[in-house]
C-alpha atoms as a PDB file:
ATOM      1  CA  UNK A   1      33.751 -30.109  82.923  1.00  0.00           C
ATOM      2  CA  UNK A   2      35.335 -30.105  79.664  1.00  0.00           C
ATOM      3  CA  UNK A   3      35.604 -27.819  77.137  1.00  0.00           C
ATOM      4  CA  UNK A   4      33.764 -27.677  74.012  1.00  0.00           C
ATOM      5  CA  UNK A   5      35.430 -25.006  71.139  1.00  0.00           C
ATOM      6  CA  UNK A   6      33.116 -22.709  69.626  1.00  0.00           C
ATOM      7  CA  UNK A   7      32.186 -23.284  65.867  1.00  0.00           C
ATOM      8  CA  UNK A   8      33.480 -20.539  64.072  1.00  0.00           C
ATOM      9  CA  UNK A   9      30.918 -18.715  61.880  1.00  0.00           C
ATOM     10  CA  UNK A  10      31.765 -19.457  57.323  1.00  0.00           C
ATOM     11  CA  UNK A  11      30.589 -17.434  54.946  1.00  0.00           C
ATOM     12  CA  UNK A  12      30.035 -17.663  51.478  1.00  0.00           C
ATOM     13  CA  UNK A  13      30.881 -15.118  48.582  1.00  0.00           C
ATOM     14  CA  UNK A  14      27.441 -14.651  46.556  1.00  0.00           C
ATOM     15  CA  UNK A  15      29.007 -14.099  43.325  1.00  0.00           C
ATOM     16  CA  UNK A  16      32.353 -16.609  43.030  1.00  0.00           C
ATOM     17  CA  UNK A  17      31.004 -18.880  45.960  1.00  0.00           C
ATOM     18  CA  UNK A  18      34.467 -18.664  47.845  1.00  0.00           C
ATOM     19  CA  UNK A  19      34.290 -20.024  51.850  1.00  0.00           C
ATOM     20  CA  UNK A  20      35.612 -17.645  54.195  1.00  0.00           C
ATOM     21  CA  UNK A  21      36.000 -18.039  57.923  1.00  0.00           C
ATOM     22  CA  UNK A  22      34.174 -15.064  60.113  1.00  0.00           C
ATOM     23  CA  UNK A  23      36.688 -12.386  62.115  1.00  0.00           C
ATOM     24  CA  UNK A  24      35.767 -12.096  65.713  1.00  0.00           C
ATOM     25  CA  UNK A  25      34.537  -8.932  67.076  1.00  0.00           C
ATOM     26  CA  UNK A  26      34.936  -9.060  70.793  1.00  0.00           C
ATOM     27  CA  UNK A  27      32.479  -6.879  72.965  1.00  0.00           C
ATOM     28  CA  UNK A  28      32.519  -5.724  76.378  1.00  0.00           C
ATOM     29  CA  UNK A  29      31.647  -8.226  78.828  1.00  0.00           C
ATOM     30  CA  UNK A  30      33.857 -10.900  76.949  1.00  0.00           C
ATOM     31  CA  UNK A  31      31.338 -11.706  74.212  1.00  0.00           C
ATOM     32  CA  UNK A  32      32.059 -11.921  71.041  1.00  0.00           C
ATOM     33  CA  UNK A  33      30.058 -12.010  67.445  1.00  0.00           C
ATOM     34  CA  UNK A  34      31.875 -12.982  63.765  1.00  0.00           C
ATOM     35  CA  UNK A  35      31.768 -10.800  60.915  1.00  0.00           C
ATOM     36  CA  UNK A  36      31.990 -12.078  57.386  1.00  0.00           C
ATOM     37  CA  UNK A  37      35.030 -10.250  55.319  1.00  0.00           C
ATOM     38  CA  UNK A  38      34.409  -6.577  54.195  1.00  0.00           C
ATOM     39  CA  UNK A  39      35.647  -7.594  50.227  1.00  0.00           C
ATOM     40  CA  UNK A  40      36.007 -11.340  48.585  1.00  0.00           C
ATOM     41  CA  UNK A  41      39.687 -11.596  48.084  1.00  0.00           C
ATOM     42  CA  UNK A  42      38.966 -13.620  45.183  1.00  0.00           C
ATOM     43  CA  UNK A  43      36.314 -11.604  42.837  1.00  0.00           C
ATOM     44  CA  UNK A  44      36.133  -8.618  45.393  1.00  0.00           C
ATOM     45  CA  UNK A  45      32.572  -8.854  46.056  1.00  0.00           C
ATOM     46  CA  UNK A  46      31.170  -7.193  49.032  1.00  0.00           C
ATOM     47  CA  UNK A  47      28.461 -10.023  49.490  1.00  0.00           C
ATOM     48  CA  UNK A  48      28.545 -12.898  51.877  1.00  0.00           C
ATOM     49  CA  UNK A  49      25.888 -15.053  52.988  1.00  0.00           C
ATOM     50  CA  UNK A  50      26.269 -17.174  56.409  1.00  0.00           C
ATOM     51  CA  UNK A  51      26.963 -20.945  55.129  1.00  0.00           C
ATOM     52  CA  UNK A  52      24.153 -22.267  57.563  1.00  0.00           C
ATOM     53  CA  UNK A  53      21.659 -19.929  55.117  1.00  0.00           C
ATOM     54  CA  UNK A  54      23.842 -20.783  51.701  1.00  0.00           C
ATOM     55  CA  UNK A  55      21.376 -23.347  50.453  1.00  0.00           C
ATOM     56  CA  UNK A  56      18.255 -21.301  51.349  1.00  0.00           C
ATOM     57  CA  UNK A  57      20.057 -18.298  49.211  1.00  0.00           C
ATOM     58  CA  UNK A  58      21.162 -19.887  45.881  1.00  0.00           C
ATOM     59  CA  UNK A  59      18.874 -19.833  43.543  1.00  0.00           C
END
């Protein structure tokens, strides 16, 4: 069986639209979930929508 890698989760500042990839956060059990940045290093916005939901977002 091969292996496929796992898509890593983006996420997109609301205010300055910056793309930033998501930080794992491994759990017990081996699983693991992504976590957008806690602060835009760009504008320094707290605010990040997943890119999958970006075009549903902007208005």
């Amino acid at each position: 069986m091969s292996h496929v890698p796992e898509t890593v989760k983006q996420y997109v500042c609301a205010d300055c639209h910056a793309v930033y990839a998501g930080t794992p956060i491994h759990h017990d059990g081996g699983s693991h979930t992504f976590e957008p940045p806690t602060a835009c290093s760009v504008c320094e916005s707290g605010e990040f929508v997943e890119l999958s939901a970006w075009i549903h977002h902007h208005e």
